[in-house]
Protein backbone atom coordinates (compact mmCIF):
# COMPACT_ATOMS: atom_id res chain seq x y z
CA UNK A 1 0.00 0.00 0.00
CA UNK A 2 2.99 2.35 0.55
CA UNK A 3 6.81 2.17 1.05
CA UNK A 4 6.35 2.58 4.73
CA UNK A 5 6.25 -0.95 4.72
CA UNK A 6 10.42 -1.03 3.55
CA UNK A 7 13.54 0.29 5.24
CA UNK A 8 12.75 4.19 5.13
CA UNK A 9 15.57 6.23 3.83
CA UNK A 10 17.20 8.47 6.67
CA UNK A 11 16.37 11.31 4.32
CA UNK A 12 14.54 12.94 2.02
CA UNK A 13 13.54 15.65 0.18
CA UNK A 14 10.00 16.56 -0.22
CA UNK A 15 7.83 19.24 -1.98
CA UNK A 16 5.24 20.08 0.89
CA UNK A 17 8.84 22.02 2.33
CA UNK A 18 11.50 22.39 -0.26
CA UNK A 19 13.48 24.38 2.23
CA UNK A 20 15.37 21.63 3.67
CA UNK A 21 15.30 17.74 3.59
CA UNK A 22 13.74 15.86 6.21
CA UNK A 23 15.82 13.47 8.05
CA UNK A 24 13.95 10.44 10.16
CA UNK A 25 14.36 10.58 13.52
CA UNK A 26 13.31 7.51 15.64
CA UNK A 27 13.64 6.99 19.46
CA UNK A 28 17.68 5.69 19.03
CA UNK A 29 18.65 8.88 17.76
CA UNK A 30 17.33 10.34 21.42
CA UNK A 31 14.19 11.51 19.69
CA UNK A 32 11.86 10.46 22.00
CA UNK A 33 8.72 9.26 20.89
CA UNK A 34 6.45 12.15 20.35
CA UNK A 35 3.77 13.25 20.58
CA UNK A 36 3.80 15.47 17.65
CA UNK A 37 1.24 17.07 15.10
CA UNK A 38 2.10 16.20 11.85
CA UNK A 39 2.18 19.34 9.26
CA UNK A 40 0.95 17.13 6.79
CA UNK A 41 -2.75 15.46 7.52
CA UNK A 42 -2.56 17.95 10.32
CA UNK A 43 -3.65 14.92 13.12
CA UNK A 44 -1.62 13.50 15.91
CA UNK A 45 1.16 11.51 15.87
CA UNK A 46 3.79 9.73 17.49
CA UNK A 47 7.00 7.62 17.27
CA UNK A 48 9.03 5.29 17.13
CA UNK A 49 9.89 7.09 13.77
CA UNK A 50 9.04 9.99 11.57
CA UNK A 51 10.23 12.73 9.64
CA UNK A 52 11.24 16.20 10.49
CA UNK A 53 12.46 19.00 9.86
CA UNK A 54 14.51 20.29 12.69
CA UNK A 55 15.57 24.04 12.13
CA UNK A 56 11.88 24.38 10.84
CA UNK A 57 9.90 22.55 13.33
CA UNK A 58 7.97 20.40 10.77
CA UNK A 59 7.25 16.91 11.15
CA UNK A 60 5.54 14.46 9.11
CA UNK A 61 4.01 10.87 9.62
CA UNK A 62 5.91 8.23 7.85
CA UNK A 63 3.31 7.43 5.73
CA UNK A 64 2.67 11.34 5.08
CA UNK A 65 6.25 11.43 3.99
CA UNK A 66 6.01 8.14 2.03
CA UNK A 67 2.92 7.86 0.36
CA UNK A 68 1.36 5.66 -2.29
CA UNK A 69 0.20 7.87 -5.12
CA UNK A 70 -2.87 5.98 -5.14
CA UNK A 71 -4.33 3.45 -2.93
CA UNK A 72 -7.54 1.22 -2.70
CA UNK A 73 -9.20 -0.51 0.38
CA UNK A 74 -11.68 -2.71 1.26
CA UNK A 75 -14.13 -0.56 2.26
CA UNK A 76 -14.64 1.11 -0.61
CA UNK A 77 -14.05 -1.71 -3.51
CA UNK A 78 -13.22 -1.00 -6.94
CA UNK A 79 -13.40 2.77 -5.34
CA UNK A 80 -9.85 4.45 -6.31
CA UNK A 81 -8.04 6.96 -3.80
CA UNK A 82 -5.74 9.44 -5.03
CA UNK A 83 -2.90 11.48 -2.16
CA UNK A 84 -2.86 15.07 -2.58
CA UNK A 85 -0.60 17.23 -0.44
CA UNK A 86 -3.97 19.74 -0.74
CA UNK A 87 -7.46 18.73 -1.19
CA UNK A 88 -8.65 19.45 -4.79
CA UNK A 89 -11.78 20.41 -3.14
CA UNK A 90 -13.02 23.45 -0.81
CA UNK A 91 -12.22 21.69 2.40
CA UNK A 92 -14.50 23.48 4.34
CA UNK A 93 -16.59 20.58 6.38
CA UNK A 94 -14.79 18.03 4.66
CA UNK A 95 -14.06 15.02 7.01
CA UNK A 96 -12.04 11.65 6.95
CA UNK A 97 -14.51 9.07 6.42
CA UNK A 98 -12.40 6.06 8.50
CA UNK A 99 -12.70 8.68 12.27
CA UNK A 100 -14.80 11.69 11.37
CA UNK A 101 -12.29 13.97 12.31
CA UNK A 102 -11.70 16.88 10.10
CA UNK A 103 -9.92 16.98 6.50
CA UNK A 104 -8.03 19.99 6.94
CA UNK A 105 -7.92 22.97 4.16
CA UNK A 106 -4.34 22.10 3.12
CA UNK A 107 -3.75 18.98 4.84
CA UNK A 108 -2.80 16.08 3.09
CA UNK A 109 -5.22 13.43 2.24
CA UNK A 110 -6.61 10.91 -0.20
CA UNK A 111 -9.75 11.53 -2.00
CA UNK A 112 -11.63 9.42 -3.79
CA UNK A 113 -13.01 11.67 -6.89
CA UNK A 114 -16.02 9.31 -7.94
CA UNK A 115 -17.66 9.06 -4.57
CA UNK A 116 -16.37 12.27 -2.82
CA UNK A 117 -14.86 10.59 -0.06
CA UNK A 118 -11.82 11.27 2.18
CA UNK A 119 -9.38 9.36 3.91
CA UNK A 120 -6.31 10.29 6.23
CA UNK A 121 -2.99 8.78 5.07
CA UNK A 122 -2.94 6.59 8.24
CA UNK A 123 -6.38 5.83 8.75
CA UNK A 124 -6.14 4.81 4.94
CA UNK A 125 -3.69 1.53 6.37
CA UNK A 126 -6.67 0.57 8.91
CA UNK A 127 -6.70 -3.52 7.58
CA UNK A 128 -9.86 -4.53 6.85
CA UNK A 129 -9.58 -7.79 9.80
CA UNK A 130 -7.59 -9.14 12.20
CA UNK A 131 -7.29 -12.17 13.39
CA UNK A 132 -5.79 -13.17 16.96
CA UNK A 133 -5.72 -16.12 19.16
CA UNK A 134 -8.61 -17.41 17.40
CA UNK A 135 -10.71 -14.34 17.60
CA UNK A 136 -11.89 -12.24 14.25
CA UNK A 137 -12.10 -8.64 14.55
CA UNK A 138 -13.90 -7.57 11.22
CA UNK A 139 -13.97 -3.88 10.04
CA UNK A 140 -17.51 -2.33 9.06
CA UNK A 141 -18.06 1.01 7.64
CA UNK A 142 -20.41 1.78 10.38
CA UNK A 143 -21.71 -0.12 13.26
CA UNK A 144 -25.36 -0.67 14.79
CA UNK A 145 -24.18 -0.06 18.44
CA UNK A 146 -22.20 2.07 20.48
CA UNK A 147 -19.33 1.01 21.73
CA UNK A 148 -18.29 1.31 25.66
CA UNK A 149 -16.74 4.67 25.13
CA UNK A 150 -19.28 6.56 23.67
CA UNK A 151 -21.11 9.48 25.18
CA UNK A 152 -24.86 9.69 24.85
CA UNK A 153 -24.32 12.92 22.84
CA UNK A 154 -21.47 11.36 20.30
CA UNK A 155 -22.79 7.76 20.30
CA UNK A 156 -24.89 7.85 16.90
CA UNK A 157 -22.79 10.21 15.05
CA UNK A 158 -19.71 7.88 15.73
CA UNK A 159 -21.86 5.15 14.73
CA UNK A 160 -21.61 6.65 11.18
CA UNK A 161 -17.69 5.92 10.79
CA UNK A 162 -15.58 3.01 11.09
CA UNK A 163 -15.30 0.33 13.83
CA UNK A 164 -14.11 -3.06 14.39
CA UNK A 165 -16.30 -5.79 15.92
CA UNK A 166 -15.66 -8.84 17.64
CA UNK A 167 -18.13 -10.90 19.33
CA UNK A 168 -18.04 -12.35 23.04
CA UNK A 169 -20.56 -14.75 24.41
CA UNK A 170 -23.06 -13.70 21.42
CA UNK A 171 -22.55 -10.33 21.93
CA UNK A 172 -20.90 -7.67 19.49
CA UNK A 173 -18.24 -5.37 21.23
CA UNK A 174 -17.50 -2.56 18.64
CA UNK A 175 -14.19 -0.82 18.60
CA UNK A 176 -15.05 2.57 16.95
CA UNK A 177 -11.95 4.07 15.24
CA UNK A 178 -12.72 7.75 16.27
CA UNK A 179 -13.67 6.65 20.44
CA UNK A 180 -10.35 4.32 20.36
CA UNK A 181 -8.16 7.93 19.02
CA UNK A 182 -10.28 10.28 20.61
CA UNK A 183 -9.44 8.12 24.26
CA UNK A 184 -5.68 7.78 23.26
CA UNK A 185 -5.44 11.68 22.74
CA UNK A 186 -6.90 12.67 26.07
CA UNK A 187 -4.97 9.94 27.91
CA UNK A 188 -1.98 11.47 26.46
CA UNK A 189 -2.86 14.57 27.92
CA UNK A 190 -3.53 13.38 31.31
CA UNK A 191 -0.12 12.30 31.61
CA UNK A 192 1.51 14.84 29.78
CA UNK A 193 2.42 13.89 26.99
CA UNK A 194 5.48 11.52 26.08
CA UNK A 195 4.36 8.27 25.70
CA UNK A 196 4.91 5.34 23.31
CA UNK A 197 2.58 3.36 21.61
CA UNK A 198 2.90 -0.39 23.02
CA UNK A 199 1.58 -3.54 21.43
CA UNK A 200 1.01 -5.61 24.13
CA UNK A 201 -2.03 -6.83 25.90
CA UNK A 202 -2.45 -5.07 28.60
CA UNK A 203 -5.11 -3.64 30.84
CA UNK A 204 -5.15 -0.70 29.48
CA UNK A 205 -7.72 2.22 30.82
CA UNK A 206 -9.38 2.35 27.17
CA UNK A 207 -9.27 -1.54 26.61
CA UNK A 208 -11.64 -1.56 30.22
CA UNK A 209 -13.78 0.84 28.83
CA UNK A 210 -13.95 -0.74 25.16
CA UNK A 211 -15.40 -3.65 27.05
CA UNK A 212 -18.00 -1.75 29.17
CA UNK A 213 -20.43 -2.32 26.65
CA UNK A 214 -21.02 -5.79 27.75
CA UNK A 215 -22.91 -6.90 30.85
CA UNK A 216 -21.42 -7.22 33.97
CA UNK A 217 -22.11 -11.26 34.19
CA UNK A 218 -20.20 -11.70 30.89
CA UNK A 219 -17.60 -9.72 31.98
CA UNK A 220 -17.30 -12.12 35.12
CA UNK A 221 -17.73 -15.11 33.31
CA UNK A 222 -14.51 -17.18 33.03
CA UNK A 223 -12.51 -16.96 30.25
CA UNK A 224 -13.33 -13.49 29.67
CA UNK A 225 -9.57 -11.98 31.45
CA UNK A 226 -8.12 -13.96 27.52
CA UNK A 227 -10.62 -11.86 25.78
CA UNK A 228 -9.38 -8.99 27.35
CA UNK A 229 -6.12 -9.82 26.86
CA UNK A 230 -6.36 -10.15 23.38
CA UNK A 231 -8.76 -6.80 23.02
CA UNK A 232 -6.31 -4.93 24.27
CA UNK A 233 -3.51 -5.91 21.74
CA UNK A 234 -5.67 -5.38 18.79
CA UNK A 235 -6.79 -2.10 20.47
CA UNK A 236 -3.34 -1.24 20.66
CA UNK A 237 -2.62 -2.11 17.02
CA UNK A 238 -5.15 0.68 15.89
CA UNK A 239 -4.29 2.68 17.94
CA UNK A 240 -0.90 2.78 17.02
CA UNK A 241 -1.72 2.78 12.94
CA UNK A 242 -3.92 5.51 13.33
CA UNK A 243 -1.13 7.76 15.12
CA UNK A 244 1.19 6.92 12.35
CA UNK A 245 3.47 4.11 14.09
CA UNK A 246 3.27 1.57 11.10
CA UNK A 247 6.13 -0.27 12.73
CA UNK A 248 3.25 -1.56 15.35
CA UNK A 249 1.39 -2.74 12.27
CA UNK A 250 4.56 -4.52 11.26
CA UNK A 251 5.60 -6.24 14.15
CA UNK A 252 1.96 -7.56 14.80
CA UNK A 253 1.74 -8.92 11.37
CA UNK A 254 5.33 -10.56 12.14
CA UNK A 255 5.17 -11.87 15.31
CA UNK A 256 4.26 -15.42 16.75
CA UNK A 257 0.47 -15.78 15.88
CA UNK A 258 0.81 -12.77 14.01
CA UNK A 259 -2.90 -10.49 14.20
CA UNK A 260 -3.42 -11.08 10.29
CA UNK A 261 -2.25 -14.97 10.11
CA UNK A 262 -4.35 -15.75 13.41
């Protein structure tokens, strides 16, 4: 889908800022691991690795600095995407149809000319499924329930975007791509900032409330710590695609029982 997937160069030159090149920076050079904004899509980001602009102060998502020219995904088949470092269109309103969030005037993004619809570069590497320790988390274009983050105001309009679902005991748990980065941001904020994106299963504050949409006797029923184990690494996964850490993406897809093998 794009050459984020290879060794990236350690720089580059690119035409969004012809001043200077852009050298990658990754948490061994000292780096840290953001967060950043990138001055590309415009959205959050953070490490291991990205590009930037020192002397300037401009960063960029690795898959903002290395994009395919065109892309196509599941979710909109046989509909073709084209990256443009600024929307052909009036961007007023405009918004990415994977989170909701906004399409910025100037940001990058990919458009889709035939159906008018919008993607961010990394929402745009969302995969359609994963699979892990036996359990399939599908991708839908919209989902008929809220998930266990969503606030009675936000709950339908989120309902409208993308989310993941998985089912326990009969029952669908949705993992809505704009509660999951939405959570992650304000997290960040709550402890200042700084963090790195982890694939691991852990107990995470937003994997607990992911799973507050289910009842209280399925959430006591045994077996169900494994399911939230293995929530919490796929939550992590998105997570960490949609803040532009493809490496996380990488090493999932890699690793023993890899997320896209099963």
């Amino acid at each position: 889908m794009t050459r984020l997937f290879e060794d990236p160069p350690a720089a580059i030159s690119h035409p969004a800022h012809p001043e200077h090149d852009l050298n990658l920076v990754t948490t061994s050079t000292g780096a840290g691991a953001g967060p950043f904004r990138c001055d590309g899509c415009m959205q959050p980001g953070e490490g291991p690795s990205w590009y930037r602009c020192e002397p300037c102060n401009y960063d960029l998502h690795t898959c903002c600095a290395l994009p395919s020219p065109t892309l196509e995904h599941a979710m909109f088949k046989g509909r073709t995407f084209v990256f443009h470092h600024e929307h052909p269109s009036p961007a007023c309103g405009r918004f990415c149809d994977a989170c909701g969030d906004d399409v910025v005037a100037g940001g990058f993004a990919y458009h889709c000319r035939d159906r008018d619809l919008d993607l961010h570069p990394c929402c745009a590497l969302l995969e359609p499924s994963f699979v892990h320790d036996g359990r399939a988390f599908e991708l839908r274009r919209d989902a008929s329930g809220r998930c266990g983050m969503c606030s009675r105001a936000d709950g339908r309009r989120r309902r409208k975007f993308w989310s993941y679902v998985v089912y326990e005991d009969g029952k669908a748990v949705y993992l809505h791509v704009a509660c999951l980065k939405d959570a992650h941001a304000r997290r960040g904020r709550s402890i200042g900032g700084g963090r790195q994106i982890l694939v691991e299963a852990n107990n995470s504050p937003i994997t607990e409330g992911v799973l507050q949409s289910l009842p209280r006797s399925t959430r006591r029923s045994g077996g169900f710590d494994k399911f939230r184990r293995i929530v919490g690494v796929v939550v992590s996964v998105i997570i960490a695609v949609i803040f532009g850490n493809p490496l996380a993406l990488v090493s999932a897809v890699a690793g023993p029982g890899g997320l896209l093998r099963g």
